[in-house]
N, C-alpha and C. Protein backbone atom coordinates (compact mmCIF):
# COMPACT_ATOMS: atom_id res chain seq x y z
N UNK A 1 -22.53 18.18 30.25
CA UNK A 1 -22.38 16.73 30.22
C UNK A 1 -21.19 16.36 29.32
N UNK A 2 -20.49 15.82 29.72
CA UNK A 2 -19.21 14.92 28.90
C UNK A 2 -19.85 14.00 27.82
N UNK A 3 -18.52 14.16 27.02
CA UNK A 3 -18.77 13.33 25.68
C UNK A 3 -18.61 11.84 26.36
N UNK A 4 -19.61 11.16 25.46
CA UNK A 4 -19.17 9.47 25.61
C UNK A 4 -18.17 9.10 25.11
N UNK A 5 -17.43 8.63 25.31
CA UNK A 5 -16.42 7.42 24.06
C UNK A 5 -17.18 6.11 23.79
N UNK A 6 -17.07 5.53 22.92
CA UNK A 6 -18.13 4.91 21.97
C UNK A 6 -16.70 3.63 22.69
N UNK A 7 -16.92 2.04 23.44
CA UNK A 7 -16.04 1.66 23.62
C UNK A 7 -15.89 0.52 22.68
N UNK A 8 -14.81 -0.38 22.89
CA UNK A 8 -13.93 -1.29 21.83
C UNK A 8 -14.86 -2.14 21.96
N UNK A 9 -14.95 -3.14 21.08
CA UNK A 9 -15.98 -3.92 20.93
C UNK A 9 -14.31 -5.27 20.87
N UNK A 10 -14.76 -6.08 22.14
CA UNK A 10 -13.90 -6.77 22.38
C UNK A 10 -13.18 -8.06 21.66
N UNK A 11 -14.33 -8.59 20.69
CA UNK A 11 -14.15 -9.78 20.33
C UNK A 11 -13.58 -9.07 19.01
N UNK A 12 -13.78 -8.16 18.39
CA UNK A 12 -13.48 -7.83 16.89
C UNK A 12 -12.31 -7.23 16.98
N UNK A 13 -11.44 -6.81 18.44
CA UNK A 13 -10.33 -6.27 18.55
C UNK A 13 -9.38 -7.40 18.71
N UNK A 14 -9.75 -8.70 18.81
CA UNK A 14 -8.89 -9.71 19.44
C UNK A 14 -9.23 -10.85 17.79
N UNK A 15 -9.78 -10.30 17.15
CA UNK A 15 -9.88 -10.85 15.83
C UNK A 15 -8.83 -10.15 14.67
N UNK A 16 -8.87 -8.73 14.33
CA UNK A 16 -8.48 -7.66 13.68
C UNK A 16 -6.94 -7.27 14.39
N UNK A 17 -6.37 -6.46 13.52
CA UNK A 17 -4.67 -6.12 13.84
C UNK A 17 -4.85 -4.97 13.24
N UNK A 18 -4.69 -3.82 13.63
CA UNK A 18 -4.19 -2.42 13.11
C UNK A 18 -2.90 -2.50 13.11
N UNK A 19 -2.62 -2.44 11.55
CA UNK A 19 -1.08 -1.73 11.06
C UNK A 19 -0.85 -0.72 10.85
N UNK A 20 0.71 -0.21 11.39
CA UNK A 20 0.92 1.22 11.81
C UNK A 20 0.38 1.80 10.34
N UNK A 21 0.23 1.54 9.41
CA UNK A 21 -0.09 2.09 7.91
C UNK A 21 -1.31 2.60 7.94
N UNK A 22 -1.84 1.77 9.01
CA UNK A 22 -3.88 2.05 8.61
C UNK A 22 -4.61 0.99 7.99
N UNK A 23 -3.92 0.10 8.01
CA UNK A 23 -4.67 -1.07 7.10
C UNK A 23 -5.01 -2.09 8.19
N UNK A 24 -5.88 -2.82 8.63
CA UNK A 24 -6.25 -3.80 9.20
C UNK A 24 -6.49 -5.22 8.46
N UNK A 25 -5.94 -6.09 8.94
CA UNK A 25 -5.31 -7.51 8.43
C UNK A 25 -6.05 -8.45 9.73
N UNK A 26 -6.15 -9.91 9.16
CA UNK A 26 -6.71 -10.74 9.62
C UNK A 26 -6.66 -12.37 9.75
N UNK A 27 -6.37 -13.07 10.59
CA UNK A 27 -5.94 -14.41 10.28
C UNK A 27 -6.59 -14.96 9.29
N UNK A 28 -6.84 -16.03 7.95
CA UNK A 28 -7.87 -16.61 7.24
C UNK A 28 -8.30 -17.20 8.24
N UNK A 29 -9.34 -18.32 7.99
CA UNK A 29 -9.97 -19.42 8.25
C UNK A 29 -9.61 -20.77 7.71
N UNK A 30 -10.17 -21.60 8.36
CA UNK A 30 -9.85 -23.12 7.85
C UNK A 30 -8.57 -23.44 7.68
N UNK A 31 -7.80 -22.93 8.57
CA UNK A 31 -6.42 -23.49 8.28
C UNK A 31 -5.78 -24.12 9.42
N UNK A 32 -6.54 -24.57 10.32
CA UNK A 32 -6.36 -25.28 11.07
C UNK A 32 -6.50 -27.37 11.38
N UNK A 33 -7.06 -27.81 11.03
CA UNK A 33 -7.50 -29.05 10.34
C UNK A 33 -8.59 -29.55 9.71
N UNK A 34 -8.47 -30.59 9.59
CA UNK A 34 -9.18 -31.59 8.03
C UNK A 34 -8.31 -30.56 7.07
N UNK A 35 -7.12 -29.87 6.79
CA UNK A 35 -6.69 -29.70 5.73
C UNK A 35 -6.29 -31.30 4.16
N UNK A 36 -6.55 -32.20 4.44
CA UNK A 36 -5.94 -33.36 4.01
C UNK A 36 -6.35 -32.96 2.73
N UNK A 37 -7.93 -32.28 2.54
CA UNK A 37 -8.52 -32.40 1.30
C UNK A 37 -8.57 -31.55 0.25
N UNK A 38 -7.78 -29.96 0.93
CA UNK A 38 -7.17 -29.05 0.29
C UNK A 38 -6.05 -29.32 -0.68
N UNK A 39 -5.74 -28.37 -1.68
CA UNK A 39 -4.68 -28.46 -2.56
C UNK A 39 -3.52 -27.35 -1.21
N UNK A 40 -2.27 -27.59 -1.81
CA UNK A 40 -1.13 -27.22 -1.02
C UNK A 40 -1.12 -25.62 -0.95
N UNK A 41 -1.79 -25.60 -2.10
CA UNK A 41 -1.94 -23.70 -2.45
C UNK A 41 -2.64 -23.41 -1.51
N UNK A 42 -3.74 -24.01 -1.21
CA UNK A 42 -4.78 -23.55 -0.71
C UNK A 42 -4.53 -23.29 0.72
N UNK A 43 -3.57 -24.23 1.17
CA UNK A 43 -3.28 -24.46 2.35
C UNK A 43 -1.92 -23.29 2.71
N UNK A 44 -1.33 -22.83 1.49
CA UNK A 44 -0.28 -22.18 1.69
C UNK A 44 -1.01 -20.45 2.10
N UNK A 45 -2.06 -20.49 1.11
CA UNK A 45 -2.29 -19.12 1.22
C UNK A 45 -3.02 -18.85 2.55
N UNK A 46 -3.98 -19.66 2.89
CA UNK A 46 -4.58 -19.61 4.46
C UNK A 46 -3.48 -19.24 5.40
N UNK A 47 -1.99 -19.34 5.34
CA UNK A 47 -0.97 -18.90 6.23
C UNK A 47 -0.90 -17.26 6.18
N UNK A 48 -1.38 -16.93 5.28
CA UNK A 48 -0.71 -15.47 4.82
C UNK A 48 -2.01 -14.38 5.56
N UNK A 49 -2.08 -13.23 6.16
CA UNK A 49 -2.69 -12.35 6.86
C UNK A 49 -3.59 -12.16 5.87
N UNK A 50 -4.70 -11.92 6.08
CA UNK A 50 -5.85 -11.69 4.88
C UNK A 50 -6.17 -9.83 4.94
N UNK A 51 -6.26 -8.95 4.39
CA UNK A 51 -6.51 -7.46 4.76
C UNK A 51 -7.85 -7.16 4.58
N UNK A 52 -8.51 -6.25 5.04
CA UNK A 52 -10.01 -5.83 5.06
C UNK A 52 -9.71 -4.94 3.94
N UNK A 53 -11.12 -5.11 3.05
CA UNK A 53 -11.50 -3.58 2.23
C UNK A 53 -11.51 -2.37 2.76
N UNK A 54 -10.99 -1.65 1.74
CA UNK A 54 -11.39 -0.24 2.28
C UNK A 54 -12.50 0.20 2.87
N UNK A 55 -14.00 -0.33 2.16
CA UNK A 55 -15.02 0.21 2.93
C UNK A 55 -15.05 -0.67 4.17
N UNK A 56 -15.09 -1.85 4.52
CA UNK A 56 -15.15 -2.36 5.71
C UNK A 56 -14.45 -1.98 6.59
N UNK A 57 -12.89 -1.49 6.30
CA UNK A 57 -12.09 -0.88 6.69
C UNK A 57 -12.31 0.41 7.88
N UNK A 58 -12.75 1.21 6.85
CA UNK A 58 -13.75 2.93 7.53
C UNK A 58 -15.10 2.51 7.83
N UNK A 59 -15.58 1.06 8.28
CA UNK A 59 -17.31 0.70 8.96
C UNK A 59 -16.42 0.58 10.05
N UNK A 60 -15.33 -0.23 10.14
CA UNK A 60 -14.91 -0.96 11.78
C UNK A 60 -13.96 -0.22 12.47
N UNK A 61 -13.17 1.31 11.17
CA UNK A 61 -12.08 1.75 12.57
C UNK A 61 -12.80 2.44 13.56
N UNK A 62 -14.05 2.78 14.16
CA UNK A 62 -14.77 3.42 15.10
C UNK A 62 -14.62 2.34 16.74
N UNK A 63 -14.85 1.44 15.58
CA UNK A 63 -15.05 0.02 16.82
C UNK A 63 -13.82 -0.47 17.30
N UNK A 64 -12.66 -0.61 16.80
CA UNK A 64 -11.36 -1.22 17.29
C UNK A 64 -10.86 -0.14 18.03
């Protein structure tokens, strides 16, 4: 009997970004509107790719 391949779990691949490094990065949240009530920081940093922990990191590369 052939091995299974364990397959991509679709929604968490179209969430998540593998960088050629090995690190997986992630859009924030809430940075889309009602920003009015945020400070500018707050709003600046929600632009920037957010990265997964290491351990979450080695739970999800099986799945992507």
């Amino acid at each position: 009997m052939a091995k299974c391949k364990q397959k991509t779990h679709k929604s968490t691949s179209k969430v998540l970004n593998v960088r050629p490094g090995g690190t997986i990065s992630y859009k924030k949240s809430g940075g889309n509107h009602k920003t009015n009530k945020d400070s500018g920081k707050q709003v600046r940093q929600r632009r920037r790719q957010g990265n997964l922990s290491k351990g979450d990191r080695s739970r999800l590369t099986a799945v992507i």
